[in-house]
Protein backbone atom coordinates (compact mmCIF):
# COMPACT_ATOMS: atom_id res chain seq x y z
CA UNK A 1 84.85 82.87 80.85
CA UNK A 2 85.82 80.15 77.93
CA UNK A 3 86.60 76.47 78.94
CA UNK A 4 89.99 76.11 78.18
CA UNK A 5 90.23 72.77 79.62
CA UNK A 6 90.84 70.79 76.54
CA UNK A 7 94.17 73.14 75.68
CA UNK A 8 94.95 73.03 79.34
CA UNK A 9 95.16 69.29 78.89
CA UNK A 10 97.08 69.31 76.11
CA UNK A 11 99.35 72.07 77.61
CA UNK A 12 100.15 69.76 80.41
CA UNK A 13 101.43 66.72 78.46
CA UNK A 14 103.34 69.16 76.62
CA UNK A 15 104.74 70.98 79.74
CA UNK A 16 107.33 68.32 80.32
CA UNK A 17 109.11 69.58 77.25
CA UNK A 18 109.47 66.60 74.91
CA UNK A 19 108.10 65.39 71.97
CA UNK A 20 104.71 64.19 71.74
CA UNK A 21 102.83 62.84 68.45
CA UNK A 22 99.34 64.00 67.63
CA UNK A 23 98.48 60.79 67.47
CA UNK A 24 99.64 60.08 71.01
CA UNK A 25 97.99 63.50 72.46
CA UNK A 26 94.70 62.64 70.69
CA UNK A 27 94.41 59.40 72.25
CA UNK A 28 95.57 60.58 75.66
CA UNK A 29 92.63 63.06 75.41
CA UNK A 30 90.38 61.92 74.00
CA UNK A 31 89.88 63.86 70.52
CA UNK A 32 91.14 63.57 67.05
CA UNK A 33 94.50 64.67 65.31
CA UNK A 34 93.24 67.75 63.61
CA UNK A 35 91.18 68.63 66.67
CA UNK A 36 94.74 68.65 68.55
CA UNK A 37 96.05 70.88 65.95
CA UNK A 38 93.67 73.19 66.50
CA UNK A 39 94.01 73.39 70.28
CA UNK A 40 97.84 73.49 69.29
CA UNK A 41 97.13 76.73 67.39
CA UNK A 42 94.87 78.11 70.09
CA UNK A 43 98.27 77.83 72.71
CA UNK A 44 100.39 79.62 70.51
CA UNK A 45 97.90 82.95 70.52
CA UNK A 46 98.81 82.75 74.46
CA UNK A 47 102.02 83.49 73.58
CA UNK A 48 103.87 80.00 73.61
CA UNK A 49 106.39 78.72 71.04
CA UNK A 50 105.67 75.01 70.29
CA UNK A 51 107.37 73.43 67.75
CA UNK A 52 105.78 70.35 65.22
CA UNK A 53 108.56 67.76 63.70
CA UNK A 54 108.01 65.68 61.13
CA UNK A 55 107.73 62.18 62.75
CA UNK A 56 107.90 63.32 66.19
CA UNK A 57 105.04 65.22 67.05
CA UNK A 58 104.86 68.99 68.90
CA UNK A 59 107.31 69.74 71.36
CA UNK A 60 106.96 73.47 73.62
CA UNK A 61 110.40 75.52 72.84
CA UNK A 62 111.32 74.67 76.76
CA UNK A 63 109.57 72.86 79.89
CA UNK A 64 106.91 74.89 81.38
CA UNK A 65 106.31 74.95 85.16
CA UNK A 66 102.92 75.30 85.57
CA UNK A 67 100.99 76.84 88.63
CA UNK A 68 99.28 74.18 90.81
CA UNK A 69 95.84 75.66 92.22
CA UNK A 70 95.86 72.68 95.29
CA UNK A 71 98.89 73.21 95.90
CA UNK A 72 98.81 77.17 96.43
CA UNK A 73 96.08 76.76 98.71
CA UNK A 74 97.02 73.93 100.50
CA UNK A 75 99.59 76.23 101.63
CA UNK A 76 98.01 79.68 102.53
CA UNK A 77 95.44 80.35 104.53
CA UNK A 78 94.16 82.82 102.01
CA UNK A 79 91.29 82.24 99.85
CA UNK A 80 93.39 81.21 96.35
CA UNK A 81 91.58 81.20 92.62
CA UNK A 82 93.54 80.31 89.74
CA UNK A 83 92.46 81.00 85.84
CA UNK A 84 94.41 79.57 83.03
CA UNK A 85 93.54 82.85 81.22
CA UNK A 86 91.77 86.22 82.52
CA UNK A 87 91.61 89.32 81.16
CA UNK A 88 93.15 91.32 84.37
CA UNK A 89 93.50 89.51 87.94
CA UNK A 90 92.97 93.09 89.71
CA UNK A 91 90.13 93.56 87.45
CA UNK A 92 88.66 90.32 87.89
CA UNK A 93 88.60 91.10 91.69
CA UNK A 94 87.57 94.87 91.36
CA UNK A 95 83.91 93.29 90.08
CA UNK A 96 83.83 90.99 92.62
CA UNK A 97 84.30 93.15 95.99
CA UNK A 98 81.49 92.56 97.42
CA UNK A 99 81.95 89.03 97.62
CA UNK A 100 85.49 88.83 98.97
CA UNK A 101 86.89 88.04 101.72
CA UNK A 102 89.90 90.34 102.73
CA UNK A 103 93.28 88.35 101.91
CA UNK A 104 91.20 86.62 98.90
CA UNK A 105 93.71 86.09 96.23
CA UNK A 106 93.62 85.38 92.77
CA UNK A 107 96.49 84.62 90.24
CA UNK A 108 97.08 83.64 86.09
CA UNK A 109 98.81 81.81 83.98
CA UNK A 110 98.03 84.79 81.06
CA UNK A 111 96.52 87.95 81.12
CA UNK A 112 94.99 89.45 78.12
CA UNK A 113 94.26 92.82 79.30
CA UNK A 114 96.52 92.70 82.33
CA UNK A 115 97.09 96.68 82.92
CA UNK A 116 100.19 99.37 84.50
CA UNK A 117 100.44 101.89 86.15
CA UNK A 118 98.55 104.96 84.44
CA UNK A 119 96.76 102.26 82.52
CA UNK A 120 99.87 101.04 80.70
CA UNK A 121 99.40 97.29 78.94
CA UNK A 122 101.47 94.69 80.82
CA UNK A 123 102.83 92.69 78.58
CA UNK A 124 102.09 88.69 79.30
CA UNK A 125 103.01 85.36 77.55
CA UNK A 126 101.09 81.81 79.23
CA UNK A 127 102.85 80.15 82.38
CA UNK A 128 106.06 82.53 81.62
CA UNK A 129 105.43 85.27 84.39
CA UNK A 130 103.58 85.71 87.37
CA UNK A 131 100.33 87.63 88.05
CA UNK A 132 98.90 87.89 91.51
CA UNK A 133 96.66 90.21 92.88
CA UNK A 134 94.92 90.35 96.76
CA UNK A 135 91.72 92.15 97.72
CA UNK A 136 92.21 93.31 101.27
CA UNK A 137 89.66 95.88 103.25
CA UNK A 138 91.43 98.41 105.03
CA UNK A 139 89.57 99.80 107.68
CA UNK A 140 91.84 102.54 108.49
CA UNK A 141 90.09 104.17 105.44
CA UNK A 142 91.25 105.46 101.73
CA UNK A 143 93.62 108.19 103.81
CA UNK A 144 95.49 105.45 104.77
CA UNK A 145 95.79 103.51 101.86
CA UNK A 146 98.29 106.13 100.23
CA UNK A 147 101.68 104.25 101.04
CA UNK A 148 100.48 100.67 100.20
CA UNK A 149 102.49 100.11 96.78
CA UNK A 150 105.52 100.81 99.07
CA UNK A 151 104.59 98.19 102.00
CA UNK A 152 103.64 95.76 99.23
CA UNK A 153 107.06 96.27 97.51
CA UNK A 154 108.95 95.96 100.93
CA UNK A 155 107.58 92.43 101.24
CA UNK A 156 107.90 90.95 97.56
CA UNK A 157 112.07 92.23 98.19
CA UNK A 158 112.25 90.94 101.90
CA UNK A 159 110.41 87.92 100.43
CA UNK A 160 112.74 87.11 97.56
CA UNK A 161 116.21 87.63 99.83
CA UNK A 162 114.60 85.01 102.22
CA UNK A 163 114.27 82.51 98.77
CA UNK A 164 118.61 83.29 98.87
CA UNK A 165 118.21 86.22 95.89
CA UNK A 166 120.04 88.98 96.21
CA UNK A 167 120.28 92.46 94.57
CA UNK A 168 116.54 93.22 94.28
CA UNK A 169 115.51 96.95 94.79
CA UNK A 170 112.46 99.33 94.89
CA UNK A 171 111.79 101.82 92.63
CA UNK A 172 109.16 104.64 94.27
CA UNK A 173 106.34 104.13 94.14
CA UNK A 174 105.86 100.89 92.50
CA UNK A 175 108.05 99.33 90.45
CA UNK A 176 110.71 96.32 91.44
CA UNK A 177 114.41 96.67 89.64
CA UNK A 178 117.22 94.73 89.15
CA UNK A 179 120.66 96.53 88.16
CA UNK A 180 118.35 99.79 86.81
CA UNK A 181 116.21 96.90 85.14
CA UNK A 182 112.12 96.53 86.00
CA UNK A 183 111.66 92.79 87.57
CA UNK A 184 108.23 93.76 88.66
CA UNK A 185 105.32 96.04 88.48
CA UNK A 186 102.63 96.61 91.62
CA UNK A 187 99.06 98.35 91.05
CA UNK A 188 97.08 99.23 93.50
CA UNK A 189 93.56 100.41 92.75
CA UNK A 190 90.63 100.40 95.61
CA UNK A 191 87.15 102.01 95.93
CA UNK A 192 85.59 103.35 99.13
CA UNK A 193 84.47 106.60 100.41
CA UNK A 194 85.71 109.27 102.70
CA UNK A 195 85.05 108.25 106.07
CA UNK A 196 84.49 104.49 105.36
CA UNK A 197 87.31 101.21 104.72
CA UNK A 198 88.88 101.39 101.59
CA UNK A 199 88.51 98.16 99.68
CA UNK A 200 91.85 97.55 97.50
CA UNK A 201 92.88 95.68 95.16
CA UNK A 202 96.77 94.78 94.77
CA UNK A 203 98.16 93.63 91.98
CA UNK A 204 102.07 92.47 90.72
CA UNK A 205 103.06 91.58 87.38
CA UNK A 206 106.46 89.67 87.85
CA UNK A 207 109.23 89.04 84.93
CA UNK A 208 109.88 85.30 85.04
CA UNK A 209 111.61 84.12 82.10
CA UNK A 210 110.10 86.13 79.14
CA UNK A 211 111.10 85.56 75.46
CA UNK A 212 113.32 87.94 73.33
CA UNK A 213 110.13 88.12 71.55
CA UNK A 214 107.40 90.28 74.46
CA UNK A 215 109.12 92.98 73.07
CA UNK A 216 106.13 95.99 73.70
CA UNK A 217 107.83 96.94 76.72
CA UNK A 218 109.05 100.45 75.89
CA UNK A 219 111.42 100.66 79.25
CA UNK A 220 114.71 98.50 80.02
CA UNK A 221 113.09 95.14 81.78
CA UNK A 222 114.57 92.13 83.19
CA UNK A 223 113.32 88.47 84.50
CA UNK A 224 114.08 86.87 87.60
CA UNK A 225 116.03 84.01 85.27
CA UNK A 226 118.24 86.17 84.56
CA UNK A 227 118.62 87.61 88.04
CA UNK A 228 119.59 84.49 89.25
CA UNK A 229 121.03 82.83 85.61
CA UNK A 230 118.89 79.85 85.34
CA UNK A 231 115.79 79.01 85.29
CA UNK A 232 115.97 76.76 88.34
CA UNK A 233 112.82 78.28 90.43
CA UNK A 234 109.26 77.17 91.43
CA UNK A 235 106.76 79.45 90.43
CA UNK A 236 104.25 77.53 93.04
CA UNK A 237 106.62 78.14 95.98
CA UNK A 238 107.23 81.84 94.87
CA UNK A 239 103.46 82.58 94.90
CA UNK A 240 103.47 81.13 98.14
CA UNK A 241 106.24 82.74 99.54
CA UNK A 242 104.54 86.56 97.61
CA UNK A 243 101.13 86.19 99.16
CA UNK A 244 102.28 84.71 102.79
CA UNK A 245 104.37 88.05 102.49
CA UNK A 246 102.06 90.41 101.39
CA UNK A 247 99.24 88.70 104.32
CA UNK A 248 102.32 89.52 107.18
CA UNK A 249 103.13 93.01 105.76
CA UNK A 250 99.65 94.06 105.11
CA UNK A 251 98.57 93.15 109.14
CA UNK A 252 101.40 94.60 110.33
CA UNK A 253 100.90 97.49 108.28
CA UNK A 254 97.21 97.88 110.17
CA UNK A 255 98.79 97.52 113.48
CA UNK A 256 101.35 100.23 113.15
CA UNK A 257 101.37 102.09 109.87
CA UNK A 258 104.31 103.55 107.84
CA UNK A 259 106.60 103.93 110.73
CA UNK A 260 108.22 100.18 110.52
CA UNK A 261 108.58 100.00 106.95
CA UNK A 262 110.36 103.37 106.04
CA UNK A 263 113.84 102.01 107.06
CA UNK A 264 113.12 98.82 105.60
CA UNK A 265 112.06 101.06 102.24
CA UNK A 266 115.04 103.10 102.37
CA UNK A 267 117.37 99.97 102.75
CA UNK A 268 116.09 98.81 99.49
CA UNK A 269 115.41 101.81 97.71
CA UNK A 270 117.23 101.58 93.85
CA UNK A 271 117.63 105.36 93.75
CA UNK A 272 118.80 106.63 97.45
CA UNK A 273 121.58 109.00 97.22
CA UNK A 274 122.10 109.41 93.60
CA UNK A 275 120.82 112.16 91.14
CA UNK A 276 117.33 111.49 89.57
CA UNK A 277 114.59 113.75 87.82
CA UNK A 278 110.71 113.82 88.80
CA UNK A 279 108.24 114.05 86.42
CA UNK A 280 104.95 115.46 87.70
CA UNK A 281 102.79 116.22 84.40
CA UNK A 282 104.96 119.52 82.59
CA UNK A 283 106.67 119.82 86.08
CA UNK A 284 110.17 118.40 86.44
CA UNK A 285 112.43 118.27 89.94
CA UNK A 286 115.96 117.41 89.57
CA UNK A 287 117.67 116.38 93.10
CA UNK A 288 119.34 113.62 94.84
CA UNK A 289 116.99 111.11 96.22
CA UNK A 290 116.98 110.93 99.92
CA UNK A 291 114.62 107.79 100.10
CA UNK A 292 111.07 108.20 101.73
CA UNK A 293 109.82 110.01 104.32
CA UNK A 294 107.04 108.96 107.43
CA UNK A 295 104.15 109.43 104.73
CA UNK A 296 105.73 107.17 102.11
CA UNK A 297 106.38 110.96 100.10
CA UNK A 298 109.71 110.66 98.38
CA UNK A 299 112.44 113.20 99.68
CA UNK A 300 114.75 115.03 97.03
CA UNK A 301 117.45 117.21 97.77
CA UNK A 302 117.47 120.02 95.66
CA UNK A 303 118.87 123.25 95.11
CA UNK A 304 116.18 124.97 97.13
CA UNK A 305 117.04 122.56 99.42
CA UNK A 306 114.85 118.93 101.05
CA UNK A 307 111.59 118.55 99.07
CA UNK A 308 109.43 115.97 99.37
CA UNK A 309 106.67 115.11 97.02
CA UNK A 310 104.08 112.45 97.15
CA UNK A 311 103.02 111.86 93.17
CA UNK A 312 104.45 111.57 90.04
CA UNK A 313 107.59 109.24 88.55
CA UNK A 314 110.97 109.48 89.02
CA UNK A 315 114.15 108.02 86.92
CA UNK A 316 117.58 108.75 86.66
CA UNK A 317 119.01 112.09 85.29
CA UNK A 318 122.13 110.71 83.56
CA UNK A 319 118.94 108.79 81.47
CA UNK A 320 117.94 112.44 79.82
C-alpha cells in the first residue's frame, strides 16, 4: 500500500477546520510550500473540499473527525487495523484469512474500490462515512451462515437506539433505512466448504455526513447527520459501539441461532405489513410483507396466499 503519511499529517492540522498558511503547514511538517500544495491536491482526489484564500492559507470546507486507531482498540477486545485509504476493507480481509483471528476487524477512512451488494460500487469520500468490516469463523458451517446480514443488521439498529437514535429500520436482507432512505449497506461474503467452518467476511458501509456532491448513488440515500440534524457524533465511539455489537450478536448467534433474533428482526423491519414487490431475476412477487420467518426467508402474503422466499430484493410497490 502507498505511505500516505505526509497527507495524513497535513490532513490532521487541517481537520480542526480553520485556516492554515502553507507556510505554517510546511514548517509544521517539515517540507516546502509547493510540496504542501501538492499533498493538498492529493486530499482533494479522496474526495475532500479544501478551500485556499489569498492570505490565509487552506482551510477543509468543515472540521473533520477523524478515526483514532489507539483509541478503537484500546476499547475492544477485537483485533482493530485502521488504513487511511484501502481499496475494499472486506477485500482487504478476504486475502488475508488465513491469518486472522475470528473477531479481527479492520476499518477506513476511504475506500477506492469499496463494493455492494451484487458487486455494486459504494460510493466513499475520506473521513466522511464509515467502513468496517469483521472476519469471524463460523464453525456451524456455510449452511449456517445464510441469515448473517440479518443478525448483523439487528445489532448495528439495537446498537444505534442504545447511542439515543431513533427511527432506524432494516431493509431484508441487507440494507439499513431511514424514512424509506438507505443509512447503511452490509456485505457478507465468506469461503469454506461443505462440511467445514465457513470463514466470513462482514462488511458495512455507513452514510455519515456525505456531500450533495457523492452523487453516483442511483437509489434514495440518507446520512446519519441528517437522521439526527447535526453533525454532533463521534465516529470513534460509533465504531466502538458497531463492532462491540456485532462481537455480542455474532456469539450469541453461535449459541442459539436464528430463533432470538427473528422478533428482534421483525420489530425493526422497514417493510412489515405494507405492500412491496420481489424481484428475483425476470420473476416478480407482489404481496404484503409479513417480516421473516425461523430461516431468516422473508414471508409475503400473496394472492396464492403466505410465501416465503429466501433470495432476491424487495422494494415498495407504490415505487413502480
Amino acid at each position: 500500500m502507498k505511505n500516505h503519511s505526509t497527507k495524513l499529517t497535513v490532513l490532521k492540522v487541517l481537520s480542526d477546520g480553520a485556516f492554515h498558511s502553507g507556510e505554517a503547514l510546511g514548517t509544521r511538517i517539515g517540507i516546502s510550500r509547493a510540496a504542501v500544495s501538492k499533498h493538498i491536491q492529493g486530499i482533494q482526489q479522496w474526495g475532500l473540499d479544501i478551500y485556499r484564500v489569498q492570505g490565509k492559507g487552506y482551510q477543509l470546507a468543515q472540521p473533520l473527525n477523524m478515526l483514532d486507531a489507539d483509541y478503537l482498540q484500546n476499547q475492544v477486545s477485537n483485533p482493530v487495523e485502521l488504513f487511511p485509504v484501502i481499496d475494499s476493507t472486506n477485500q482487504y480481509m478476504l486475502d488475508r484469512i488465513s491469518t486472522l483471528s475470528s473477531g479481527a476487524v479492520c476499518l477506513a477512512e476511504h475506500q477506492e474500490q469499496g463494493r455492494g451488494r451484487r458487486g455494486r460500487k459504494w460510493v466513499s469520500s475520506f473521513g466522511t462515512n464509515l467502513y468496517l468490516s469483521m472476519y469471524w469463523r463460523l464453525e456451524a458451517g456455510v449452511a449456517a451462515a445464510m441469515g448473517l446480514s440479518l443478525i448483523v443488521g439487528v445489532a448495528i439498529v439495537e446498537a444505534i437506539e442504545q447511542l439515543g437514535i431513533e427511527g432506524v429500520k432494516l431493509k431484508w436482507p441487507n440494507d439499513v433505512y431511514y424514512q424509506d432512505k438507505k443509512l447503511a449497506g452490509i456485505l457478507v461474503e465468506m469461503s469454506g466448504q461443505t462440511g467445514g467452518a465457513a470463514n466470513l467476511v462482514i462488511g458495512m458501509g455507513m452514510n455519515l455526513s456525505m456531500r450533495d456532491r457523492d452523487n453516483e448513488i442511483d437509489q434514495p440515500f440518507t446520512t446519519l447527520s441528517e437522521v439526527i440534524g447535526n453533525d454532533h457524533f463521534d465516529r470513534n465511539q460509533l465504531a466502538v459501539a458497531f463492532i462491540q455489537a456485532w462481537d455480542r450478536a455474532l456469539h450469541h448467534y453461535e449459541q442459539v441461532g436464528m430463533q432470538d433474533f427473528v422478533e428482534r428482526w421483525n420489530r425493526t423491519d422497514n417493510f412489515i405489513n405494507r405492500p412491496v414487490k420481489l424481484i428475483m431475476g425476470q420473476k416478480i412477487v407482489t404481496g404484503i410483507a409479513r417480516g421473516i420467518d425461523d430461516h431468516g426467508g422473508i414471508r409475503i402474503e400473496t394472492e396464492h396466499g403466505m410465501e416465503t422466499y429466501i433470495g432476491g430484493e424487495i422494494s415498495l410497490r407504490s415505487n413502480e
